[in-house]
Protein backbone atom coordinates (compact mmCIF):
# COMPACT_ATOMS: atom_id res chain seq x y z
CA UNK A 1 -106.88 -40.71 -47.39
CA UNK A 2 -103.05 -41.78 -46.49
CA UNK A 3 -101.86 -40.62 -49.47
CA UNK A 4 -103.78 -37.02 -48.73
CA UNK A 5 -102.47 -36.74 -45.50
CA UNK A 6 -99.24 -37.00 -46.83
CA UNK A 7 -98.94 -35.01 -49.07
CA UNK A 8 -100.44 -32.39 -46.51
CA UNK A 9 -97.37 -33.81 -44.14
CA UNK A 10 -94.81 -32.79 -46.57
CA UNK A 11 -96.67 -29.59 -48.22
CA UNK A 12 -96.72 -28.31 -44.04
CA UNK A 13 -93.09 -29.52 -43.49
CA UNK A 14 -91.78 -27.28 -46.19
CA UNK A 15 -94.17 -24.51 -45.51
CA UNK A 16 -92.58 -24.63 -41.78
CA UNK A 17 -89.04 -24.70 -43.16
CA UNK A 18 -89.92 -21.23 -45.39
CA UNK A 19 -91.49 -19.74 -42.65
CA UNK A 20 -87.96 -20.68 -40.27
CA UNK A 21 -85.91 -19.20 -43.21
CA UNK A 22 -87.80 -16.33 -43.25
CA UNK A 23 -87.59 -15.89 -39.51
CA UNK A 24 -84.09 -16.14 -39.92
CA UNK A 25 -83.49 -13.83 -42.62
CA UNK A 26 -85.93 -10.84 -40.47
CA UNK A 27 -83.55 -11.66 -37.34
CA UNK A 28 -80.22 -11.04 -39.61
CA UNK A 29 -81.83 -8.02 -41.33
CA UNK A 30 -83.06 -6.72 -37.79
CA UNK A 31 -79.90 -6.83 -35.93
CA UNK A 32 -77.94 -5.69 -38.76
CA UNK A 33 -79.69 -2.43 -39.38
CA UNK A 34 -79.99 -2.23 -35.35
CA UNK A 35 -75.68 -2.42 -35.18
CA UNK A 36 -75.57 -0.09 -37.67
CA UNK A 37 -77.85 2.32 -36.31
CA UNK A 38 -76.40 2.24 -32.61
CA UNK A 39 -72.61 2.67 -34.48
CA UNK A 40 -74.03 6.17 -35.92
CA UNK A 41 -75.89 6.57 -32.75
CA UNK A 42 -72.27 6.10 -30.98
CA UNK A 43 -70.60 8.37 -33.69
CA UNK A 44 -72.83 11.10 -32.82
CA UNK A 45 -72.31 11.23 -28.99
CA UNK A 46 -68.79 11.26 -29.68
CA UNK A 47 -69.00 14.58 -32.33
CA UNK A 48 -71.42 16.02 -29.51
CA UNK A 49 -68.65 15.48 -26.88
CA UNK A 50 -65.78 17.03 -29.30
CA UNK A 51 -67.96 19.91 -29.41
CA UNK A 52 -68.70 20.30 -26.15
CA UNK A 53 -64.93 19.61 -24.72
CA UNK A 54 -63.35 22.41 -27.52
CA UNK A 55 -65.78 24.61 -25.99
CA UNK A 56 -65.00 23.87 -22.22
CA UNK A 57 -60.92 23.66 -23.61
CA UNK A 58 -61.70 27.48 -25.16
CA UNK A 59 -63.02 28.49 -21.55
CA UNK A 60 -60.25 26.87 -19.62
CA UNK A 61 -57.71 28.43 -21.85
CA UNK A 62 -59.26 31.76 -21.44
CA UNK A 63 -60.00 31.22 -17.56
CA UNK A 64 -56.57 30.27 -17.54
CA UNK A 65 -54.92 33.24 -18.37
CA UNK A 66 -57.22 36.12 -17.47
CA UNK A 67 -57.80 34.71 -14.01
CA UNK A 68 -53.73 33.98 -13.16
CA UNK A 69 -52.89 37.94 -12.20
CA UNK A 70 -56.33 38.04 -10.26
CA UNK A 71 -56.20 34.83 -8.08
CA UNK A 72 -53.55 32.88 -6.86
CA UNK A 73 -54.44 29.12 -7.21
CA UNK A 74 -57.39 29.37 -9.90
CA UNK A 75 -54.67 28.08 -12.37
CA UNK A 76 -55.02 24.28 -10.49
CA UNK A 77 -58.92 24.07 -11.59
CA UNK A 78 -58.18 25.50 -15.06
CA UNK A 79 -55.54 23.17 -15.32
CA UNK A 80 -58.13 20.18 -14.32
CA UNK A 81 -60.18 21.10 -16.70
CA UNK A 82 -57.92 21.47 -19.86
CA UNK A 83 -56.72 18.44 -18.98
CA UNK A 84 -59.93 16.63 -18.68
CA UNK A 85 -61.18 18.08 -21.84
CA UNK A 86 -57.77 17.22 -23.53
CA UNK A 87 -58.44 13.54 -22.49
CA UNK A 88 -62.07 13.75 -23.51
CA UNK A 89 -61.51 14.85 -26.69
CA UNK A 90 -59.12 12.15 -27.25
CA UNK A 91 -61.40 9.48 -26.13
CA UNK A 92 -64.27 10.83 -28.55
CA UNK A 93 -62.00 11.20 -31.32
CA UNK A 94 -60.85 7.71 -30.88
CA UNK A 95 -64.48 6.12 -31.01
CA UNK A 96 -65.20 7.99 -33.91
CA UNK A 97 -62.10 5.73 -36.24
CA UNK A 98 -64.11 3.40 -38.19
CA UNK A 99 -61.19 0.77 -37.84
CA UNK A 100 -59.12 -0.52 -34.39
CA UNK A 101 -56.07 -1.79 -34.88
CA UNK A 102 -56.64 -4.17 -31.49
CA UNK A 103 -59.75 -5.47 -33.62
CA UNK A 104 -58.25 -6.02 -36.78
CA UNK A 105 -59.77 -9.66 -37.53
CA UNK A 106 -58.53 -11.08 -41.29
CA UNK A 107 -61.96 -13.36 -40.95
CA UNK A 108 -63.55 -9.85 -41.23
CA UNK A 109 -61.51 -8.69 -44.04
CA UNK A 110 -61.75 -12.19 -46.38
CA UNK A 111 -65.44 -11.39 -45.99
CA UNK A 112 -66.97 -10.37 -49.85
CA UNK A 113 -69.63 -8.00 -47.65
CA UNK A 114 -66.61 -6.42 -45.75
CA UNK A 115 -66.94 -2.75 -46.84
CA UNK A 116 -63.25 -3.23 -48.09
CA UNK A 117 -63.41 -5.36 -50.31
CA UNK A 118 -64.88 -2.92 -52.92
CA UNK A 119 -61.71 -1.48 -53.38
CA UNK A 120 -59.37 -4.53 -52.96
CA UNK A 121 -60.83 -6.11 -56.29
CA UNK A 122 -61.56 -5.49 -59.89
CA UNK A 123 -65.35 -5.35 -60.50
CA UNK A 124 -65.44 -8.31 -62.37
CA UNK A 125 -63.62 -10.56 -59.55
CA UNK A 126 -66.05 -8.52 -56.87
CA UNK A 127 -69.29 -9.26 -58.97
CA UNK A 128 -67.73 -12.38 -59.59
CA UNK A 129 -67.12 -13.83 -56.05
CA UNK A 130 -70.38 -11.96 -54.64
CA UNK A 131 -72.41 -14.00 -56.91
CA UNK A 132 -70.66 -16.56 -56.00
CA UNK A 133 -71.65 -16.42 -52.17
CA UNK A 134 -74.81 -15.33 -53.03
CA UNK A 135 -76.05 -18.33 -54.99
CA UNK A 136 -74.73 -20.49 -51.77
CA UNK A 137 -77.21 -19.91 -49.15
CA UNK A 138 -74.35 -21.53 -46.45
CA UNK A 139 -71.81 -19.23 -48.17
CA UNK A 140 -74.25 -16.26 -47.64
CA UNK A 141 -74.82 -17.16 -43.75
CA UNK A 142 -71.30 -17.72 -43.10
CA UNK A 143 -70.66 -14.41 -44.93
CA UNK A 144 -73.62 -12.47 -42.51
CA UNK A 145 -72.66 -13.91 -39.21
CA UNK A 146 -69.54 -12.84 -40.11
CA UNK A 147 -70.49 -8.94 -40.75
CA UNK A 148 -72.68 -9.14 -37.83
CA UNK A 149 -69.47 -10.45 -35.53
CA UNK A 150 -67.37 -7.28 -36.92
CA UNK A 151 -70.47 -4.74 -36.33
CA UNK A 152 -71.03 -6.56 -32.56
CA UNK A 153 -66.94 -5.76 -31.93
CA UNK A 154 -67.29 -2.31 -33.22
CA UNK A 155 -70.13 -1.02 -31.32
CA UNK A 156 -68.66 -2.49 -28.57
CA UNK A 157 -65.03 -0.96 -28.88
CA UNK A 158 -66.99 2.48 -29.02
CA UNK A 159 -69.15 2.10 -26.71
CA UNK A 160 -65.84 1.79 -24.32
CA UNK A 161 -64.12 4.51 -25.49
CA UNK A 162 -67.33 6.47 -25.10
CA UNK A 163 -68.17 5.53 -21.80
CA UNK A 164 -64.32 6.53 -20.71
CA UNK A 165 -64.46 9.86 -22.29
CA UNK A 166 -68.28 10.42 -20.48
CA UNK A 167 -66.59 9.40 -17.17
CA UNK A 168 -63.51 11.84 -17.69
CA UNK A 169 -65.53 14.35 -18.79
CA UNK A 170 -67.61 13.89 -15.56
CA UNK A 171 -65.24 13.62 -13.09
CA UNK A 172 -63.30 16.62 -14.58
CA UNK A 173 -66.05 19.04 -14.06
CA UNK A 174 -66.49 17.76 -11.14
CA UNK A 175 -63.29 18.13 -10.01
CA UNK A 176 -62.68 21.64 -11.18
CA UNK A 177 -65.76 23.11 -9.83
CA UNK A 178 -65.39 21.27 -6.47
CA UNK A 179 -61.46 22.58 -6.85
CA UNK A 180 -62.29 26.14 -7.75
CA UNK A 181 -65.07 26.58 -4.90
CA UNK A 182 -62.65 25.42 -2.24
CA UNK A 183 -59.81 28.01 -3.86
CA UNK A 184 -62.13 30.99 -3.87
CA UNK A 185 -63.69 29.75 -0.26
CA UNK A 186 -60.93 28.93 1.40
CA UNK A 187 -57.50 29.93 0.09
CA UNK A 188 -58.16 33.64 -1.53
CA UNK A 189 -59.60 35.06 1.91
């Protein structure tokens, strides 16, 4: 009976240490596809607010010049709001880069999963070296973690640059509504 219940020890020991790799291996999968979905998710708010701020720049232009011979002072809220769609559109195109130079991280680019890499070898060294880390279950870890580091940094870079062209874009409009109401109110009696 001893020798049963050992066996069962050791036969539920490595069953729990497949099941913990397997865990593992979901939670790596997971958050990977979840960075890379929330990156295209970021890439798309961005191209939305490019659109957007070329159309409100087109407007502003137009308002601009049309409305200079007709009011006096409507020039100050065009001018608000060419320049907070200039800024915007900056912002957006910025988040859209697939590279920073600020995050530029040569642990990211020795990586063999490091989407340059492709290009920076021959395919025999590439197959070569990939098989390498893949055989190496540490190697492969080390090599994951490290993707998942570089997506983390990335989403988090654009989510920044996002947020500051969302609040410029805000506060623009804002701005040059609040700043054309008061001119036509107040100053073009």
């Amino acid at each position: 009976m001893d020798i049963k219940s050992d066996k069962d020890f050791k036969k539920e020991l490595k069953e729990k240490k497949r099941n913990e790799k397997v865990k593992s291996d979901t939670l790596l999968r997971e958050t990977t596809t979840n960075y890379i979905r929330m990156i295209g998710d970021t890439d798309r708010k961005a191209r939305i607010m490019v659109v957007v701020n070329s159309i409100f720049l087109t407007i502003s232009i137009t308002l601009l010049t049309k409305s200079l011979d007709n009011f006096k002072f409507v020039w100050i809220s065009a001018s608000i709001l060419m320049i907070s769609n200039i800024l915007t559109l900056f912002f957006s195109l910025q988040s859209i880069k697939p590279e920073f130079r600020k995050f530029r991280n040569m642990e990211s680019e020795n990586n063999m999963i490091y989407y340059k890499k492709c290009s920076e070898l021959s395919l025999h060294d590439y197959s070569t070296q990939l098989q390498e880390i893949l055989s190496d279950n540490d190697k492969k870890m080390d090599a994951l973690v490290k993707e998942l580091y570089h997506y983390g940094n990335l989403l988090s870079i654009k989510y920044k640059l996002l947020n500051i062209a969302h609040h410029i874009f805000s506060w623009g409009i804002l701005l040059s509504v609040v700043s054309y109401l008061f001119i036509l109110l107040f100053v073009n009696r």
